[in-house]
PDB file of N, CA and C in Angstrom:
ATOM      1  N   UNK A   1      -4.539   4.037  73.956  1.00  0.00           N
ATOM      2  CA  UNK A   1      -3.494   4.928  73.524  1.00  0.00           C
ATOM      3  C   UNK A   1      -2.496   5.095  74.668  1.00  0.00           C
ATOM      4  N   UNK A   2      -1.108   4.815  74.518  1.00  0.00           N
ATOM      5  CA  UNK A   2      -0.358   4.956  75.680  1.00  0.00           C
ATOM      6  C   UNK A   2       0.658   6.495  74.710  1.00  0.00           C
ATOM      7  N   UNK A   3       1.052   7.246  75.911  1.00  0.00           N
ATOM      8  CA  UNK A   3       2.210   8.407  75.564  1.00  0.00           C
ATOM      9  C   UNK A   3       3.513   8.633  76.184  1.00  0.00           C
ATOM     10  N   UNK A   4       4.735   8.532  74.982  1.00  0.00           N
ATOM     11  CA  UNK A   4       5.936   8.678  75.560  1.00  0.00           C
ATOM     12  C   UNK A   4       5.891   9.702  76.637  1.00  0.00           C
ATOM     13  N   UNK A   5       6.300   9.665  77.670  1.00  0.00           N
ATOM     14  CA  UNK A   5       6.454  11.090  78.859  1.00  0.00           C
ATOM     15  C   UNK A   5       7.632  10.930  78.552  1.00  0.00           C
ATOM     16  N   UNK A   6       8.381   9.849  78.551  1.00  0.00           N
ATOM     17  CA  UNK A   6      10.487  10.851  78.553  1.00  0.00           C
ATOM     18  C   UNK A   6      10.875   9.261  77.821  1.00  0.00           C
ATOM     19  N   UNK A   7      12.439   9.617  77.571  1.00  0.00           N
ATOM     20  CA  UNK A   7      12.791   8.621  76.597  1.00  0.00           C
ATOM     21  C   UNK A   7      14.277   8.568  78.021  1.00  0.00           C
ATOM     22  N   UNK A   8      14.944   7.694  78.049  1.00  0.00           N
ATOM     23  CA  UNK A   8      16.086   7.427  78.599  1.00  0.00           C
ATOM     24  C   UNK A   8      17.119   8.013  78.049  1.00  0.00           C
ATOM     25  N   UNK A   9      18.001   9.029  78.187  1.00  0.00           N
ATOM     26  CA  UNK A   9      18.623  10.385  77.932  1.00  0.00           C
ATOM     27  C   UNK A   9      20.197   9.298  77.322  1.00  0.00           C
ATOM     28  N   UNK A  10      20.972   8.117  78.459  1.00  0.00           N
ATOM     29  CA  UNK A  10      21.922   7.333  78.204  1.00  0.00           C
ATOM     30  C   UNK A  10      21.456   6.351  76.819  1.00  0.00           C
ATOM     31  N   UNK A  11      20.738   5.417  77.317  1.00  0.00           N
ATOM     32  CA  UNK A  11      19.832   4.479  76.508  1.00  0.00           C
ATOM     33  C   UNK A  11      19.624   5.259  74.686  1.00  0.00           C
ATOM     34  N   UNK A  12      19.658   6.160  74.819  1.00  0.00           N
ATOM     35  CA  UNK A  12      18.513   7.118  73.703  1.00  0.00           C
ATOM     36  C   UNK A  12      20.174   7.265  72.879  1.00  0.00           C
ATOM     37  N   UNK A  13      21.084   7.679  73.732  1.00  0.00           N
ATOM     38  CA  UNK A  13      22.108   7.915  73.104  1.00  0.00           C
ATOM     39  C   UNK A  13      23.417   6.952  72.824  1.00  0.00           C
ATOM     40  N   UNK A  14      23.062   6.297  73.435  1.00  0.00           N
ATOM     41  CA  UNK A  14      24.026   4.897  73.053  1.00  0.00           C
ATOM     42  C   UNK A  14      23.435   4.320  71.947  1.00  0.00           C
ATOM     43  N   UNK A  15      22.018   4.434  71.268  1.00  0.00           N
ATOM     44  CA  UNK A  15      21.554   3.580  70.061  1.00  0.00           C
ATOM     45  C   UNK A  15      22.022   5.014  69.034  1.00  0.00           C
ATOM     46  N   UNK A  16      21.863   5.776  69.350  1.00  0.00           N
ATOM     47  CA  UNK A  16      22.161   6.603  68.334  1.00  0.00           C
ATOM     48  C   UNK A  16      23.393   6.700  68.084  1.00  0.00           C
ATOM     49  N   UNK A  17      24.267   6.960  68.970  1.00  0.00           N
ATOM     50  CA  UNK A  17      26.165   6.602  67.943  1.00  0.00           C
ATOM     51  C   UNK A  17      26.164   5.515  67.799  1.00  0.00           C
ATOM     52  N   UNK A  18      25.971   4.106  68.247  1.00  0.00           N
ATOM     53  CA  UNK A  18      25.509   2.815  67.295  1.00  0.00           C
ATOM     54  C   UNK A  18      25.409   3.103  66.058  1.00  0.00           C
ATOM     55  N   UNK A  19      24.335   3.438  65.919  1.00  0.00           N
ATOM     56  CA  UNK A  19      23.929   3.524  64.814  1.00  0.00           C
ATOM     57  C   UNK A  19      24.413   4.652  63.694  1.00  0.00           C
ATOM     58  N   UNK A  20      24.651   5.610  63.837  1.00  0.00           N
ATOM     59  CA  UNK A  20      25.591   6.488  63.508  1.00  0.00           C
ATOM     60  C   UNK A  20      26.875   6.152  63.071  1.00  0.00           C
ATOM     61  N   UNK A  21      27.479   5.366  63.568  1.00  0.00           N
ATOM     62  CA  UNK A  21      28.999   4.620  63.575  1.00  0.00           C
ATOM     63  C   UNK A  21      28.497   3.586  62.773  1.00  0.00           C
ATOM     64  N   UNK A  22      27.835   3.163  62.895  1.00  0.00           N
ATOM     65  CA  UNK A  22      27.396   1.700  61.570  1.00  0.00           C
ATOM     66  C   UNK A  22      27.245   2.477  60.094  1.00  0.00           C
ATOM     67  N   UNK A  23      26.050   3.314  60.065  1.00  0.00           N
ATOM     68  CA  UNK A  23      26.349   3.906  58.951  1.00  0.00           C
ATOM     69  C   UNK A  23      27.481   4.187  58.165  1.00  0.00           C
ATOM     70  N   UNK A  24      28.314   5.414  59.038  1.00  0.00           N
ATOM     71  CA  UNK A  24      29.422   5.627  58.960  1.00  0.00           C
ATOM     72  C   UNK A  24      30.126   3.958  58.375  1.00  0.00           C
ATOM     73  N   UNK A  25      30.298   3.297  58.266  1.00  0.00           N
ATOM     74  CA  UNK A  25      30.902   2.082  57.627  1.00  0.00           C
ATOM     75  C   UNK A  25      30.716   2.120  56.333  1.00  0.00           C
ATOM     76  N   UNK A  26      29.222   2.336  56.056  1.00  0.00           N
ATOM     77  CA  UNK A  26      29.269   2.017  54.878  1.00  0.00           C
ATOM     78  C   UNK A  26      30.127   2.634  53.877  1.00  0.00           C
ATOM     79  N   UNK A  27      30.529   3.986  53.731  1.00  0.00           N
ATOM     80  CA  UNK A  27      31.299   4.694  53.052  1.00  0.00           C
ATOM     81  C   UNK A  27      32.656   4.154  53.478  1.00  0.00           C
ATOM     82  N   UNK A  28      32.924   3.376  54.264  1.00  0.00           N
ATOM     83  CA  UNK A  28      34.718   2.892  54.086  1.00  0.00           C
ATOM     84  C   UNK A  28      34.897   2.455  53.220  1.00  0.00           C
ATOM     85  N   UNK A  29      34.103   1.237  52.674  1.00  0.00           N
ATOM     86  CA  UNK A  29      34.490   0.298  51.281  1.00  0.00           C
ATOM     87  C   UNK A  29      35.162   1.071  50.197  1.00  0.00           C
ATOM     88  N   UNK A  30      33.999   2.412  49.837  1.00  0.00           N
ATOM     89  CA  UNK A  30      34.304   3.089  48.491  1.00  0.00           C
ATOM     90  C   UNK A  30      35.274   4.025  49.044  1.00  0.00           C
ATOM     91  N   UNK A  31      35.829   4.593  50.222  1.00  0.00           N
ATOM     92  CA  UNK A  31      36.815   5.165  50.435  1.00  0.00           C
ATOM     93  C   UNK A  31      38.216   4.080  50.209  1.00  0.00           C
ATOM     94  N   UNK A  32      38.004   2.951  50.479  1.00  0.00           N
ATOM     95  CA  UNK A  32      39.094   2.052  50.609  1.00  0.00           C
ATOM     96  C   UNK A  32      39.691   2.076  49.043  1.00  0.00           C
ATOM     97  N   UNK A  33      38.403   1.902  48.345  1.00  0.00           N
ATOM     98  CA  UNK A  33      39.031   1.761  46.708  1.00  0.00           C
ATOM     99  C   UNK A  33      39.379   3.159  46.380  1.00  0.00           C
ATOM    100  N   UNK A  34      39.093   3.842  46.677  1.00  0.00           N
ATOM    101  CA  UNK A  34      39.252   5.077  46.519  1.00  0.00           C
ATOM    102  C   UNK A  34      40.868   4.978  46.834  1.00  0.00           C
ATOM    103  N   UNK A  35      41.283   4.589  47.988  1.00  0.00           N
ATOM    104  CA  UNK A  35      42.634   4.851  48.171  1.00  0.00           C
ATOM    105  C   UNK A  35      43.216   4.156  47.334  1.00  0.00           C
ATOM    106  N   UNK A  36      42.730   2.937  47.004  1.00  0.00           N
ATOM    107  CA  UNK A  36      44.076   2.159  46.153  1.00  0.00           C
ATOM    108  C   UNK A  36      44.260   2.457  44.707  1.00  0.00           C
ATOM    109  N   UNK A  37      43.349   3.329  44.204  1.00  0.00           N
ATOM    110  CA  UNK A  37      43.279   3.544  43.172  1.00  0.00           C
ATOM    111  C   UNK A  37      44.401   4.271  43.145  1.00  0.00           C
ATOM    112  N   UNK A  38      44.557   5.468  43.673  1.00  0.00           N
ATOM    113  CA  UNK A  38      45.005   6.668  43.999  1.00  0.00           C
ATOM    114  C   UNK A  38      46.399   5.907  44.177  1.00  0.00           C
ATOM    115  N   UNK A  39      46.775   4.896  45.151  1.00  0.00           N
ATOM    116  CA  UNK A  39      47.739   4.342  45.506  1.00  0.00           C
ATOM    117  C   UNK A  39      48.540   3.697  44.182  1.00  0.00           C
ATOM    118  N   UNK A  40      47.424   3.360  43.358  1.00  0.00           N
ATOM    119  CA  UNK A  40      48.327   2.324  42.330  1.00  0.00           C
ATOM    120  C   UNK A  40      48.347   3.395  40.930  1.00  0.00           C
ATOM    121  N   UNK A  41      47.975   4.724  40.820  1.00  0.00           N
ATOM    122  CA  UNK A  41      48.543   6.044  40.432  1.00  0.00           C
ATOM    123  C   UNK A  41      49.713   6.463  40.960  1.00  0.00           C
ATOM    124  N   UNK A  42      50.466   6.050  41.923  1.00  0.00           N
ATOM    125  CA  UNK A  42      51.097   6.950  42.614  1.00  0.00           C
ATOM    126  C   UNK A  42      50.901   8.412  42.673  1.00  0.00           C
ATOM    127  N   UNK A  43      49.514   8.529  43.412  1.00  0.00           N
ATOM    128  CA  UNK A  43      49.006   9.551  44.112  1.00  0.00           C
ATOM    129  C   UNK A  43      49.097   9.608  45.647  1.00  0.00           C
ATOM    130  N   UNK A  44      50.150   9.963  46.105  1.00  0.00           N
ATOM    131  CA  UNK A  44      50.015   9.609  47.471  1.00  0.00           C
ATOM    132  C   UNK A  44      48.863  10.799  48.442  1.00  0.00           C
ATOM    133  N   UNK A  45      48.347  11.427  48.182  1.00  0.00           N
ATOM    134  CA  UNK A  45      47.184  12.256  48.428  1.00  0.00           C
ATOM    135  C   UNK A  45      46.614  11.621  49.347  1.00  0.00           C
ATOM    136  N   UNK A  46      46.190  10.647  48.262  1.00  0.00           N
ATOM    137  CA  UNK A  46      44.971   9.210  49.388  1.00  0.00           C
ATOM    138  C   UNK A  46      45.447   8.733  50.543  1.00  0.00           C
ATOM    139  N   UNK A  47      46.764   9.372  51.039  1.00  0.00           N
ATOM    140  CA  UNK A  47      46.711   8.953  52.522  1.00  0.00           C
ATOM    141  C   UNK A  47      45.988   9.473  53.553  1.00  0.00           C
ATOM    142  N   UNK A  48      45.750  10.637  53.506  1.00  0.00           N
ATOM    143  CA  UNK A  48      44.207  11.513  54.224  1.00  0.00           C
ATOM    144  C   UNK A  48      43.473  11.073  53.971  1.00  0.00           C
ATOM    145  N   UNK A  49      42.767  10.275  53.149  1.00  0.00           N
ATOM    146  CA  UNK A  49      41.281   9.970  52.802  1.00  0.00           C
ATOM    147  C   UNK A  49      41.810   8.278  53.607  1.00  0.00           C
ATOM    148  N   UNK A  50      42.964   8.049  53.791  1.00  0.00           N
ATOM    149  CA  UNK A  50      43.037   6.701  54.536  1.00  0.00           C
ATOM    150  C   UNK A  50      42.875   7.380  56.447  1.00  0.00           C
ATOM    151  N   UNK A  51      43.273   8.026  56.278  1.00  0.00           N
ATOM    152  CA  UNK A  51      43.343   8.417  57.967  1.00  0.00           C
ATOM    153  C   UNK A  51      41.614   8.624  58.269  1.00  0.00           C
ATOM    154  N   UNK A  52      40.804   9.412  57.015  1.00  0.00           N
ATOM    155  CA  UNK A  52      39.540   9.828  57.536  1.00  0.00           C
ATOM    156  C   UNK A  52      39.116   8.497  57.311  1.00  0.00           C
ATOM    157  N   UNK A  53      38.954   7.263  56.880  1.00  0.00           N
ATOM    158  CA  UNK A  53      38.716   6.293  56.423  1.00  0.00           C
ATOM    159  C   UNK A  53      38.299   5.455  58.372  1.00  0.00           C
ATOM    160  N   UNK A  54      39.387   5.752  58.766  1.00  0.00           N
ATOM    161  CA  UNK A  54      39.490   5.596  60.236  1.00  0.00           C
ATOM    162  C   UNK A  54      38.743   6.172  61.463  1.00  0.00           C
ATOM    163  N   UNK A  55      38.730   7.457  60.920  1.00  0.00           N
ATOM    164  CA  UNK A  55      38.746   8.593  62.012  1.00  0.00           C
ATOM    165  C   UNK A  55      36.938   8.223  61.571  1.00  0.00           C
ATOM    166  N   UNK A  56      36.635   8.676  60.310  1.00  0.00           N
ATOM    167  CA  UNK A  56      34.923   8.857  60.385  1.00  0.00           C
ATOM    168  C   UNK A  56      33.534   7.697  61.107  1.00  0.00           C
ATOM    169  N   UNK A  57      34.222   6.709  60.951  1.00  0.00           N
ATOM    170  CA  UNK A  57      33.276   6.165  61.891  1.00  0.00           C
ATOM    171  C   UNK A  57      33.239   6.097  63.303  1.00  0.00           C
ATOM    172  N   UNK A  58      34.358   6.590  63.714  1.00  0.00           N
ATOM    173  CA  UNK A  58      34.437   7.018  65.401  1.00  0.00           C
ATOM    174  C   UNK A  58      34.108   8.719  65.316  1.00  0.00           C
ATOM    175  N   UNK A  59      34.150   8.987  64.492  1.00  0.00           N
ATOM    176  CA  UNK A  59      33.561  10.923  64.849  1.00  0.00           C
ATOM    177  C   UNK A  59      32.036  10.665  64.692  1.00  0.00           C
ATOM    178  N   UNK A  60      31.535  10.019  63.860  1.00  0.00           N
ATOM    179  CA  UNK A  60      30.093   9.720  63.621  1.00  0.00           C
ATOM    180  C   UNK A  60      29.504   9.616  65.141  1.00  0.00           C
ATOM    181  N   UNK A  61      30.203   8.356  65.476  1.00  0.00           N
ATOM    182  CA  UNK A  61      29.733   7.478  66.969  1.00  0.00           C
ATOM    183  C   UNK A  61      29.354   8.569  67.596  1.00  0.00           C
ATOM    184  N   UNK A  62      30.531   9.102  67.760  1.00  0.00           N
ATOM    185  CA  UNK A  62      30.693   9.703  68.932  1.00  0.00           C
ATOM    186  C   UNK A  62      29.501  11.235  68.918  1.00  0.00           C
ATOM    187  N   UNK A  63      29.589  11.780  67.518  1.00  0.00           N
ATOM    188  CA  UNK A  63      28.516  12.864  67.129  1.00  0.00           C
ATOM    189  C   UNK A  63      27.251  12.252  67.474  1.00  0.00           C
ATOM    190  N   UNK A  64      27.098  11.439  67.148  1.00  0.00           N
ATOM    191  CA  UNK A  64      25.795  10.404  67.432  1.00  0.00           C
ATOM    192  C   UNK A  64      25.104  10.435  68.291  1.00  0.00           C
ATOM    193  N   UNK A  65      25.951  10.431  69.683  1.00  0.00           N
ATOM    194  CA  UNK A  65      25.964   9.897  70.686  1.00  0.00           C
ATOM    195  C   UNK A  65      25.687  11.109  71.457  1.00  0.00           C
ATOM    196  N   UNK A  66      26.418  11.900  71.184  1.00  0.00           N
ATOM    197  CA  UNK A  66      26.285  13.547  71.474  1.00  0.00           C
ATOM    198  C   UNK A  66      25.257  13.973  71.204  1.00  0.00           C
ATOM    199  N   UNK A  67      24.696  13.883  69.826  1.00  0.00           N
ATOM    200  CA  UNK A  67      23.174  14.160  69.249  1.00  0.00           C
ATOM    201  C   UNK A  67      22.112  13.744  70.177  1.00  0.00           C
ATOM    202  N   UNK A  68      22.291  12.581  70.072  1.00  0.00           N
ATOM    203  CA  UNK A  68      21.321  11.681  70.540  1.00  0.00           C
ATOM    204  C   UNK A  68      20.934  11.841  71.642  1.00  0.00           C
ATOM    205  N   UNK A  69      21.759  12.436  72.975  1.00  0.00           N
ATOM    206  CA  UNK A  69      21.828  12.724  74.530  1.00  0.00           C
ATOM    207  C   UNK A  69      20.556  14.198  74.439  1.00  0.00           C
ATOM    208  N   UNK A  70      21.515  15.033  73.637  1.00  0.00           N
ATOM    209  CA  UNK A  70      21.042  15.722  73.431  1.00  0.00           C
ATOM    210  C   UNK A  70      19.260  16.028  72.687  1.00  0.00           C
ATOM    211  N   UNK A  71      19.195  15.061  72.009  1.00  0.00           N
ATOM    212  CA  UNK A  71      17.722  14.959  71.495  1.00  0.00           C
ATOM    213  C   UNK A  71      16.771  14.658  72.364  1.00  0.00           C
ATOM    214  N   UNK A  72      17.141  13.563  73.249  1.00  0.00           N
ATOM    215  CA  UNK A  72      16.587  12.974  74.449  1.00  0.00           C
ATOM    216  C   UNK A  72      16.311  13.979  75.361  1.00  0.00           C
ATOM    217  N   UNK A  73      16.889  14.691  75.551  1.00  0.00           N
ATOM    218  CA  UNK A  73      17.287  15.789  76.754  1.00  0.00           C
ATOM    219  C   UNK A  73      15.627  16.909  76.436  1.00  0.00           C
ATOM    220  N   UNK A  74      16.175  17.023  75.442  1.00  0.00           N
ATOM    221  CA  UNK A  74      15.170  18.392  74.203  1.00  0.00           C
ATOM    222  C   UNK A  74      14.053  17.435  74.480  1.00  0.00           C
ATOM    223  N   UNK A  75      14.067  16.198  73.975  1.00  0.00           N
ATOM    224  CA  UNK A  75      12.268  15.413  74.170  1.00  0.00           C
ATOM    225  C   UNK A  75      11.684  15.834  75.255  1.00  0.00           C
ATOM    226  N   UNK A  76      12.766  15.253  76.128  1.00  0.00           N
ATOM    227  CA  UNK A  76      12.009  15.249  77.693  1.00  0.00           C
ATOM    228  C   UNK A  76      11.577  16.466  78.164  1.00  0.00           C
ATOM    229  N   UNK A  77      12.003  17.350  78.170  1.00  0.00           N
ATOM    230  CA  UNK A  77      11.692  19.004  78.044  1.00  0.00           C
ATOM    231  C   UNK A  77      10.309  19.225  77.632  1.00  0.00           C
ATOM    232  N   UNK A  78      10.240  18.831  76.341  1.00  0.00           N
ATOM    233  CA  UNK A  78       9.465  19.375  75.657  1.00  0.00           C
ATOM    234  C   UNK A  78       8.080  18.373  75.992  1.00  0.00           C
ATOM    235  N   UNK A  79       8.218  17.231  76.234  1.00  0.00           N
ATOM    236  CA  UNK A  79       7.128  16.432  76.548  1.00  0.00           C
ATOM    237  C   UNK A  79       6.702  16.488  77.847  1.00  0.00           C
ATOM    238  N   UNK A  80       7.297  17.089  78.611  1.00  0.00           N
ATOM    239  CA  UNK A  80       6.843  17.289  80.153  1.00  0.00           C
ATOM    240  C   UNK A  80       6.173  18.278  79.868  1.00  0.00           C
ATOM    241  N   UNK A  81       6.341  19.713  78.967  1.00  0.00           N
ATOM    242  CA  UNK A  81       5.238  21.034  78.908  1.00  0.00           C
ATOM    243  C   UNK A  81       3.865  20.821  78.467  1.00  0.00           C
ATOM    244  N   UNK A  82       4.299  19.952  76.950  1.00  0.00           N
ATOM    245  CA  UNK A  82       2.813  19.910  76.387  1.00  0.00           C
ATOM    246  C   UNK A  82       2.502  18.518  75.960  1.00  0.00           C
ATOM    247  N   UNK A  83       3.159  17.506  76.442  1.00  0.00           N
ATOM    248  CA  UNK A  83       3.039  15.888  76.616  1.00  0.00           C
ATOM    249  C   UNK A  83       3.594  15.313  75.268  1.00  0.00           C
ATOM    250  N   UNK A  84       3.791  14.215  75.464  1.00  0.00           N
ATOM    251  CA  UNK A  84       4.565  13.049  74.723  1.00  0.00           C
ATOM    252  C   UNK A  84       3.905  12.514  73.210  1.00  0.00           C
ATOM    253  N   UNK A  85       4.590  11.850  72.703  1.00  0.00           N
ATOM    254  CA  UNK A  85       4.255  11.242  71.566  1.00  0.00           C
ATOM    255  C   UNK A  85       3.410  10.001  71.718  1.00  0.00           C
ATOM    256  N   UNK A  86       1.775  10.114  71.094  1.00  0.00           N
ATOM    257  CA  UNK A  86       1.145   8.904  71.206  1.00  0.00           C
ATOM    258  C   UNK A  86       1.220   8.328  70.654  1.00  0.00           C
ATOM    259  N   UNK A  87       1.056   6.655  70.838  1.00  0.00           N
ATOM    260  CA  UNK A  87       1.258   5.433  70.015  1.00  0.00           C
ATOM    261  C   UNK A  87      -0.018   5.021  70.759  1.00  0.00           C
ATOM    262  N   UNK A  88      -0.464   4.113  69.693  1.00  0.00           N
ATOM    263  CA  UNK A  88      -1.463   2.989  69.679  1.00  0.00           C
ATOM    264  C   UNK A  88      -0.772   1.491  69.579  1.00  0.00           C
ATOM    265  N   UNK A  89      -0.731   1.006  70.673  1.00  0.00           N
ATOM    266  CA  UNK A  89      -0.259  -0.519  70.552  1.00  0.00           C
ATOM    267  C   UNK A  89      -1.588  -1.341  70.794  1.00  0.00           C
ATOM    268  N   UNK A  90      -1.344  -2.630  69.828  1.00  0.00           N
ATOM    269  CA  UNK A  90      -2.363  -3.398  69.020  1.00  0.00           C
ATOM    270  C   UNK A  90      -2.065  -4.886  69.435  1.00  0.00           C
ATOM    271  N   UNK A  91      -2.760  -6.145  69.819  1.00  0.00           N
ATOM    272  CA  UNK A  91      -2.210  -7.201  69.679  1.00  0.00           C
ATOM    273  C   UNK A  91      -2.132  -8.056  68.794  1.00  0.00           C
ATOM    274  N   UNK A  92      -1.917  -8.737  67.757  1.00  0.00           N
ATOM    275  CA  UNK A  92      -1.181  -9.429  67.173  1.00  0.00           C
ATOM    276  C   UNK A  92      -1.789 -11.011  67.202  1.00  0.00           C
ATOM    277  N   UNK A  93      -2.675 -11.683  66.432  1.00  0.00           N
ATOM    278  CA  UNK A  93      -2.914 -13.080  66.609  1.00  0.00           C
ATOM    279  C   UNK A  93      -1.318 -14.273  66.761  1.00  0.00           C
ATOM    280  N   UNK A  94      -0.812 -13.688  65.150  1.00  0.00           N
ATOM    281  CA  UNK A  94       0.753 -14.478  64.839  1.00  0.00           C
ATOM    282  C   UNK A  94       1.169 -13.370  65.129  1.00  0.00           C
ATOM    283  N   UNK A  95       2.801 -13.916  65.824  1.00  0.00           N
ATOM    284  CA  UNK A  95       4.154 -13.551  65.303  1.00  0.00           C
ATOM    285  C   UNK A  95       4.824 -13.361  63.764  1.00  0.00           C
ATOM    286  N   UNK A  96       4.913 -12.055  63.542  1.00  0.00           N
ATOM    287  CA  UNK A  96       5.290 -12.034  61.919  1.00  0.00           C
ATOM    288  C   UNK A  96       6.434 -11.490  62.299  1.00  0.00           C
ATOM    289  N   UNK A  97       7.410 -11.467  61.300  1.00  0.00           N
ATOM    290  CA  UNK A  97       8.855 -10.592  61.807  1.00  0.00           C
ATOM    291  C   UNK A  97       8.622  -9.175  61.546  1.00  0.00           C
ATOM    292  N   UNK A  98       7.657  -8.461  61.005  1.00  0.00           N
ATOM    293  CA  UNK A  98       7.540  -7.407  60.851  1.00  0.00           C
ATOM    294  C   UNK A  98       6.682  -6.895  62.517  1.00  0.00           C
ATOM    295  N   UNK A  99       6.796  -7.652  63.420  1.00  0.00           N
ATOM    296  CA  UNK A  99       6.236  -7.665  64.866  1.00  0.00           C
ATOM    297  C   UNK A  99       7.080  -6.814  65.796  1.00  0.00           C
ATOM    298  N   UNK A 100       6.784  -6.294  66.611  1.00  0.00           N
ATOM    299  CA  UNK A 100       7.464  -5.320  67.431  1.00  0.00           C
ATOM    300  C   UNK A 100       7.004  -5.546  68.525  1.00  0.00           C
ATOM    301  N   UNK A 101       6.892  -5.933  70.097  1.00  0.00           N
ATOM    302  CA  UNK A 101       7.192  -5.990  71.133  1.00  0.00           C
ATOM    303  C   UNK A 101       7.863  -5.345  71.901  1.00  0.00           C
ATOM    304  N   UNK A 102       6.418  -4.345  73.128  1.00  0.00           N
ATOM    305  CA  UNK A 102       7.596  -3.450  73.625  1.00  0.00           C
ATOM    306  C   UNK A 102       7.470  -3.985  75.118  1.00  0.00           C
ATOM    307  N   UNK A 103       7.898  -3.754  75.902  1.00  0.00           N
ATOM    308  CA  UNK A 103       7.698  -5.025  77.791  1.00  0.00           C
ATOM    309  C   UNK A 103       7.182  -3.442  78.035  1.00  0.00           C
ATOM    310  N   UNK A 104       6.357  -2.905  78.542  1.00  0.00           N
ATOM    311  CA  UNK A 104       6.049  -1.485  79.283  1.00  0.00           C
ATOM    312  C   UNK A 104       5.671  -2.304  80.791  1.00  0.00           C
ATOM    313  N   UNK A 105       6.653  -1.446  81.521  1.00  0.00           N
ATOM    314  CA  UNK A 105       6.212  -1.777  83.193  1.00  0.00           C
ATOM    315  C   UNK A 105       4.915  -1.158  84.186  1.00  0.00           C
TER     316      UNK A 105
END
């Protein structure tokens, strides 16, 4: 049985607005049609939903990223008082892609 003691506070938070900001994508598509619909109504409304179209996957990131520092921060705290999260790592005859590999120093 090995136990997280701390997670990397930068590291921890750079995957999280990654990932945060990727999400955030997915809702552009249906915002995009969203605008042209609106556009080929002559609704010009949908120009805000074009600006957030922009803006939301960089507020995500960046919330993300903020979160994420912050979560890390709160782990480490909290796993130094009353200890870390255990995992059981196992070895593996094959390589399957459902395989995970972690390098621990």
């Amino acid at each position: 049985m090995y136990t997280v003691r701390s997670v990397g506070i930068l590291s921890t938070a750079k995957v999280a607005g990654t990932l945060y900001g990727a999400l955030a994508l997915l809702v552009v598509p249906g915002g995009i049609i969203g605008i042209l619909v609106g556009l080929a109504k002559r609704d010009f409304t949908t120009l805000g939903l074009s600006v957030l179209m922009v803006v939301a996957p960089l507020l995500y990131a960046g919330l993300g990223f903020l979160v994420g520092a912050i979560t890390a921060w709160i782990y480490n705290l909290v796993a130094g008082r009353i200890g870390g999260i255990e995992i059981e790592l196992g070895e593996t005859s094959q390589r399957s892609p459902s395989t995970i590999q972690l390098n621990l120093k």
